[in-house]
PDB file of N, CA and C in Angstrom:
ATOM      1  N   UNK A   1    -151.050 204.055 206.276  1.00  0.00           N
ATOM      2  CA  UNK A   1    -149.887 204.460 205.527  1.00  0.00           C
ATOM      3  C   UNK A   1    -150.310 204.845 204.110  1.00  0.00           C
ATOM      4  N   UNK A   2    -149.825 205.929 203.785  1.00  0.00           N
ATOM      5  CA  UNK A   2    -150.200 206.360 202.048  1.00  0.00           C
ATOM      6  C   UNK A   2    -149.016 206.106 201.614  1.00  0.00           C
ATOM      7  N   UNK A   3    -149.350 205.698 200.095  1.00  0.00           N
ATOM      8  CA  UNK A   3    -148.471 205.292 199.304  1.00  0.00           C
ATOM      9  C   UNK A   3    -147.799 206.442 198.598  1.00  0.00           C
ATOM     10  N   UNK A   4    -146.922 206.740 197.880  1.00  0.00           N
ATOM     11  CA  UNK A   4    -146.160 207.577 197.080  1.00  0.00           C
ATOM     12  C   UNK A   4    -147.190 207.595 195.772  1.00  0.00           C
ATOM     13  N   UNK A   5    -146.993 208.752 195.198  1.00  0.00           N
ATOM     14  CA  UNK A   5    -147.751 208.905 193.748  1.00  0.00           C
ATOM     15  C   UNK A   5    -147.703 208.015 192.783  1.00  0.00           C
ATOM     16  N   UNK A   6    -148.787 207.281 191.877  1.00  0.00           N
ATOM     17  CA  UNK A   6    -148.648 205.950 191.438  1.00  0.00           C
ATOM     18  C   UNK A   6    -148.425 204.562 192.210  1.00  0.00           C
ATOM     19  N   UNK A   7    -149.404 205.142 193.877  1.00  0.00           N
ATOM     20  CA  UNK A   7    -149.493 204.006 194.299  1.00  0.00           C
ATOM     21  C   UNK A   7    -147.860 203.030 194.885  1.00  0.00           C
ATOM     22  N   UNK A   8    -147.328 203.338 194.558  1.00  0.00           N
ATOM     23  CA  UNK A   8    -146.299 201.921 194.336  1.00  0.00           C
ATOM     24  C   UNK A   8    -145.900 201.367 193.795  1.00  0.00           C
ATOM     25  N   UNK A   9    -146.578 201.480 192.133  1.00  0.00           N
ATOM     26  CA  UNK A   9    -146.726 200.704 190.455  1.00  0.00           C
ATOM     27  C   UNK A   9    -145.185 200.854 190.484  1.00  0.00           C
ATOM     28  N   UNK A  10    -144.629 200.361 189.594  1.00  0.00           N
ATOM     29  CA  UNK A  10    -143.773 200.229 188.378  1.00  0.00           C
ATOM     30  C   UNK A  10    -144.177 201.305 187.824  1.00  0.00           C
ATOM     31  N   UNK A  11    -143.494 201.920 186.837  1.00  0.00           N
ATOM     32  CA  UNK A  11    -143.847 202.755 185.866  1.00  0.00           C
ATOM     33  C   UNK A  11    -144.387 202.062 184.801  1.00  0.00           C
ATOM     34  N   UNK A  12    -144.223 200.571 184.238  1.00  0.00           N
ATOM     35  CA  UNK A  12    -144.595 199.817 183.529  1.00  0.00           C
ATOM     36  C   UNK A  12    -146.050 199.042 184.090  1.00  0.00           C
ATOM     37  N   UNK A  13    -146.227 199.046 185.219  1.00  0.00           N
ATOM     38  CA  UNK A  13    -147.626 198.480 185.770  1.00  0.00           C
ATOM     39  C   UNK A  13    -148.575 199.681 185.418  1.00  0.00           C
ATOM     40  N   UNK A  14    -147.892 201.014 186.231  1.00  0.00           N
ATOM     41  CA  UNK A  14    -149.006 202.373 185.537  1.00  0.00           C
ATOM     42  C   UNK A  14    -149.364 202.612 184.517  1.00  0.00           C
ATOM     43  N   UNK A  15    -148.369 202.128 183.351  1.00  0.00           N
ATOM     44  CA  UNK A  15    -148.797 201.839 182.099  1.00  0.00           C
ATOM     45  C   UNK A  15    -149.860 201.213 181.891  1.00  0.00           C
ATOM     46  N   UNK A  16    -149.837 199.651 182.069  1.00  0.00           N
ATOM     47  CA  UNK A  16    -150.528 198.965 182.138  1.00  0.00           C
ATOM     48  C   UNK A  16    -151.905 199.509 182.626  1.00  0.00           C
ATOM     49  N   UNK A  17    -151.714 199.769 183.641  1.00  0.00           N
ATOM     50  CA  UNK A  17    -153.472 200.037 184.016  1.00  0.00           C
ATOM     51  C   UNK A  17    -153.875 201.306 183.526  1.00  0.00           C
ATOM     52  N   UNK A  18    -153.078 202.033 182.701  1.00  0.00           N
ATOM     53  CA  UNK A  18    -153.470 203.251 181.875  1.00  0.00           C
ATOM     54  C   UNK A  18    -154.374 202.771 180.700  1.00  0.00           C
ATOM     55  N   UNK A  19    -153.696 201.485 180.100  1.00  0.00           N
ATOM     56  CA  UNK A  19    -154.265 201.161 178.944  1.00  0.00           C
ATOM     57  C   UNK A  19    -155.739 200.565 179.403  1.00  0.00           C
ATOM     58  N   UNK A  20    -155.944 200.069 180.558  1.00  0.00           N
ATOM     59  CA  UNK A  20    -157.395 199.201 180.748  1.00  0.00           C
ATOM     60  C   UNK A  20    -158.041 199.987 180.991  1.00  0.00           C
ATOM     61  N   UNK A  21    -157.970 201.328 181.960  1.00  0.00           N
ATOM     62  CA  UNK A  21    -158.428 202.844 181.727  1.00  0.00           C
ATOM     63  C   UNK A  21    -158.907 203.283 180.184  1.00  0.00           C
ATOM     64  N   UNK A  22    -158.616 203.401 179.870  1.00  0.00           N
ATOM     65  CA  UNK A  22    -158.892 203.963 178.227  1.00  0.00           C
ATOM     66  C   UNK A  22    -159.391 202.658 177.140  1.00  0.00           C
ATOM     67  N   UNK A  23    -159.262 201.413 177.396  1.00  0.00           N
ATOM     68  CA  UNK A  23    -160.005 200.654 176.895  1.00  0.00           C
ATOM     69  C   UNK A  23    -161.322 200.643 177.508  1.00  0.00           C
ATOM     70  N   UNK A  24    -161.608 200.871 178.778  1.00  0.00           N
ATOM     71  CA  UNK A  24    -162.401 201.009 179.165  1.00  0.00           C
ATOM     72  C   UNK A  24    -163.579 202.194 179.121  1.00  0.00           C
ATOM     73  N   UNK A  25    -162.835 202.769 178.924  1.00  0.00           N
ATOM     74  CA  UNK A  25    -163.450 204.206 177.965  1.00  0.00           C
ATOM     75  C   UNK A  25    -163.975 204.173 176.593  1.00  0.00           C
ATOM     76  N   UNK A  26    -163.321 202.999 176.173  1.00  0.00           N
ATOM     77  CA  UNK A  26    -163.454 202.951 174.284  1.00  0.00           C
ATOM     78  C   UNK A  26    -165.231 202.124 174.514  1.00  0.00           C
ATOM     79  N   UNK A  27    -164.725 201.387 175.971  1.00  0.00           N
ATOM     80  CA  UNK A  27    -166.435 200.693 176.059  1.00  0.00           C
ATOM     81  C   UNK A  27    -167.752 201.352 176.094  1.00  0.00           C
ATOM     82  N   UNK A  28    -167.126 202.444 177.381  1.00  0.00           N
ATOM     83  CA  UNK A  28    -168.172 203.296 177.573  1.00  0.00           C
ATOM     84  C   UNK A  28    -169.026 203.835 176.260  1.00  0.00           C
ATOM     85  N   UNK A  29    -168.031 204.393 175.437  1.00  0.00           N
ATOM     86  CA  UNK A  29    -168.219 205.558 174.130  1.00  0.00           C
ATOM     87  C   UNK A  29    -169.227 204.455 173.639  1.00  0.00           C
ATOM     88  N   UNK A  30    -169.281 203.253 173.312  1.00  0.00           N
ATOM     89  CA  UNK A  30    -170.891 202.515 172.633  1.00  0.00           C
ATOM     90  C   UNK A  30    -171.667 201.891 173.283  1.00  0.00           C
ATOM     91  N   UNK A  31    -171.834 202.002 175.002  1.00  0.00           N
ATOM     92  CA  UNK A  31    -172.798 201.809 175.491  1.00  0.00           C
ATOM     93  C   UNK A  31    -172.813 200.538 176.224  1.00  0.00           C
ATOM     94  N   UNK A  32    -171.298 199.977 176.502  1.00  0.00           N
ATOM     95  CA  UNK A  32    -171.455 198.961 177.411  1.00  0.00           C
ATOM     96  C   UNK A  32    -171.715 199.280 178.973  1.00  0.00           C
ATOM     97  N   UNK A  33    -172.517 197.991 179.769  1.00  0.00           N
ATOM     98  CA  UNK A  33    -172.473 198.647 180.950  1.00  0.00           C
ATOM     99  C   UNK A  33    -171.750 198.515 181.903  1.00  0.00           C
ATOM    100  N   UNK A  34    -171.536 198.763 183.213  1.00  0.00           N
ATOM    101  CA  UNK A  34    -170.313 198.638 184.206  1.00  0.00           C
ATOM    102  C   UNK A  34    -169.767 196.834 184.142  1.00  0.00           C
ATOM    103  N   UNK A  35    -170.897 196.475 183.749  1.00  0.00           N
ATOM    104  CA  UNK A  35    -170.958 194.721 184.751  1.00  0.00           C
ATOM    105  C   UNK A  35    -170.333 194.008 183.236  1.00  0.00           C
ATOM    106  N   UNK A  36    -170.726 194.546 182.289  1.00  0.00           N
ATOM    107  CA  UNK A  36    -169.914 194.119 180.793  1.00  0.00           C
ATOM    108  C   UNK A  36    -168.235 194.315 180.623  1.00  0.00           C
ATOM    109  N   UNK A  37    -168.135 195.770 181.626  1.00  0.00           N
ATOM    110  CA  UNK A  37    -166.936 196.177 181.046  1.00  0.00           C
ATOM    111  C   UNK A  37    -165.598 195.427 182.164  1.00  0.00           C
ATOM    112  N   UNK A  38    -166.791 195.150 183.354  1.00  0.00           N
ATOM    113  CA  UNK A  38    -165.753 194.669 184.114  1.00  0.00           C
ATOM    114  C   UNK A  38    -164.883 193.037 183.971  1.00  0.00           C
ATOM    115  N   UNK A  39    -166.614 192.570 183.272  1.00  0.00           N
ATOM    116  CA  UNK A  39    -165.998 191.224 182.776  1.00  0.00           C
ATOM    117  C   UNK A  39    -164.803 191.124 181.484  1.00  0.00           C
ATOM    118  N   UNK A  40    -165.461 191.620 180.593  1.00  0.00           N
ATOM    119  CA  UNK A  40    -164.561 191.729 179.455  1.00  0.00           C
ATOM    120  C   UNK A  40    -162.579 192.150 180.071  1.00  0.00           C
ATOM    121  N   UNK A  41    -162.864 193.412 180.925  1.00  0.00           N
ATOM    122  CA  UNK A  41    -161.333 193.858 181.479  1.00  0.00           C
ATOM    123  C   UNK A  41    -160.608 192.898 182.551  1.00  0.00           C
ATOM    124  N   UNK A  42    -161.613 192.125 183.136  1.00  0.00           N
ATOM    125  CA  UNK A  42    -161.471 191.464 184.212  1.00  0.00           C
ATOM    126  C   UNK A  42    -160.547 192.721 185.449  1.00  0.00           C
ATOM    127  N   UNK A  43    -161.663 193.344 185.963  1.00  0.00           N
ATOM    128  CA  UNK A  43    -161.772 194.267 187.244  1.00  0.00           C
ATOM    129  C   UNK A  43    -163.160 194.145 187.588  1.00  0.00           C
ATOM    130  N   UNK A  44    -162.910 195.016 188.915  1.00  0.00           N
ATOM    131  CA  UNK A  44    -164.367 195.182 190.062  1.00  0.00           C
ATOM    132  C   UNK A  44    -164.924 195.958 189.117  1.00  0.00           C
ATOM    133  N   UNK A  45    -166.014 195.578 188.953  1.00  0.00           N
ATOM    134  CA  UNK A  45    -167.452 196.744 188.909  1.00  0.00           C
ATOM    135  C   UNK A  45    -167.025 198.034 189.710  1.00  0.00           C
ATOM    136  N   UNK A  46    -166.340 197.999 190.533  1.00  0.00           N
ATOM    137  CA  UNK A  46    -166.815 198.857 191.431  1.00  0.00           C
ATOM    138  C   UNK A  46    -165.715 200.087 191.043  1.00  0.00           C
ATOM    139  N   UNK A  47    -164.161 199.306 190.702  1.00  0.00           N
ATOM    140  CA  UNK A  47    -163.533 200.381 189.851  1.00  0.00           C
ATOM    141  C   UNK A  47    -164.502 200.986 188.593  1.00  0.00           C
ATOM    142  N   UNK A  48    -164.423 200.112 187.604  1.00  0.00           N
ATOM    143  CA  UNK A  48    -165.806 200.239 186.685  1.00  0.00           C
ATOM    144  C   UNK A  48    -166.385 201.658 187.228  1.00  0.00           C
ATOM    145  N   UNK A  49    -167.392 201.386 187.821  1.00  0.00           N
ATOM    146  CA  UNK A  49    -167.891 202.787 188.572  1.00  0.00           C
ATOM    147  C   UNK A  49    -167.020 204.094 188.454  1.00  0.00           C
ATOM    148  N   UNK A  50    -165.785 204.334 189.229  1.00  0.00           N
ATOM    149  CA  UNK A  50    -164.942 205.219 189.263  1.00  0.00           C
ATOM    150  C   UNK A  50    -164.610 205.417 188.015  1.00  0.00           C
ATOM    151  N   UNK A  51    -164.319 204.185 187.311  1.00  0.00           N
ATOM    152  CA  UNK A  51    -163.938 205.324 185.905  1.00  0.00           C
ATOM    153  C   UNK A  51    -164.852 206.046 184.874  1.00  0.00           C
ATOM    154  N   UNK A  52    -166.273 205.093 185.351  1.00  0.00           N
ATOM    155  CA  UNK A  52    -167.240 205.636 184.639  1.00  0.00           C
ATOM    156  C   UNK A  52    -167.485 206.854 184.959  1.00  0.00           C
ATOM    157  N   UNK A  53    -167.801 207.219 186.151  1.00  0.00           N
ATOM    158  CA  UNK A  53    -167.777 208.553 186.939  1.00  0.00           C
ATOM    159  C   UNK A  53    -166.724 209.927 186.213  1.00  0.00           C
ATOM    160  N   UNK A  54    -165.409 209.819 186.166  1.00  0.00           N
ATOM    161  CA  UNK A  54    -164.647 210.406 185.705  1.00  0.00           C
ATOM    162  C   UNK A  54    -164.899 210.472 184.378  1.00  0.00           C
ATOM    163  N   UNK A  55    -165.112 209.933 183.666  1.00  0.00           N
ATOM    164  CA  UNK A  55    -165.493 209.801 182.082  1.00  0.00           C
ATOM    165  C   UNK A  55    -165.971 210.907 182.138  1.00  0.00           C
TER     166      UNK A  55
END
């Protein structure tokens, strides 16, 4: 089953994970690495990955 656009979120959850998106970006920009950023955000590495990728 696929979900509807935004997953299913709230519009206030998409928020939410907009902002850990782009904090997570603010990490990238000085050189933290996946396994830093995931702890600090508390997410998978493995998202980590994907957003690093897109960056």
């Amino acid at each position: 089953m696929r979900y509807p656009q935004g997953g299913g979120l709230t519009p206030e959850r998409q928020a939410f994970r907009e902002r850990i998106r782009l904090e997570a970006a603010e990490l990238f920009a000085v050189g933290a690495s996946n396994a830093e950023v995931a702890k600090d955000l508390r997410v998978s590495v493995r998202s980590v990955q994907r957003w690093r990728r897109t960056w």
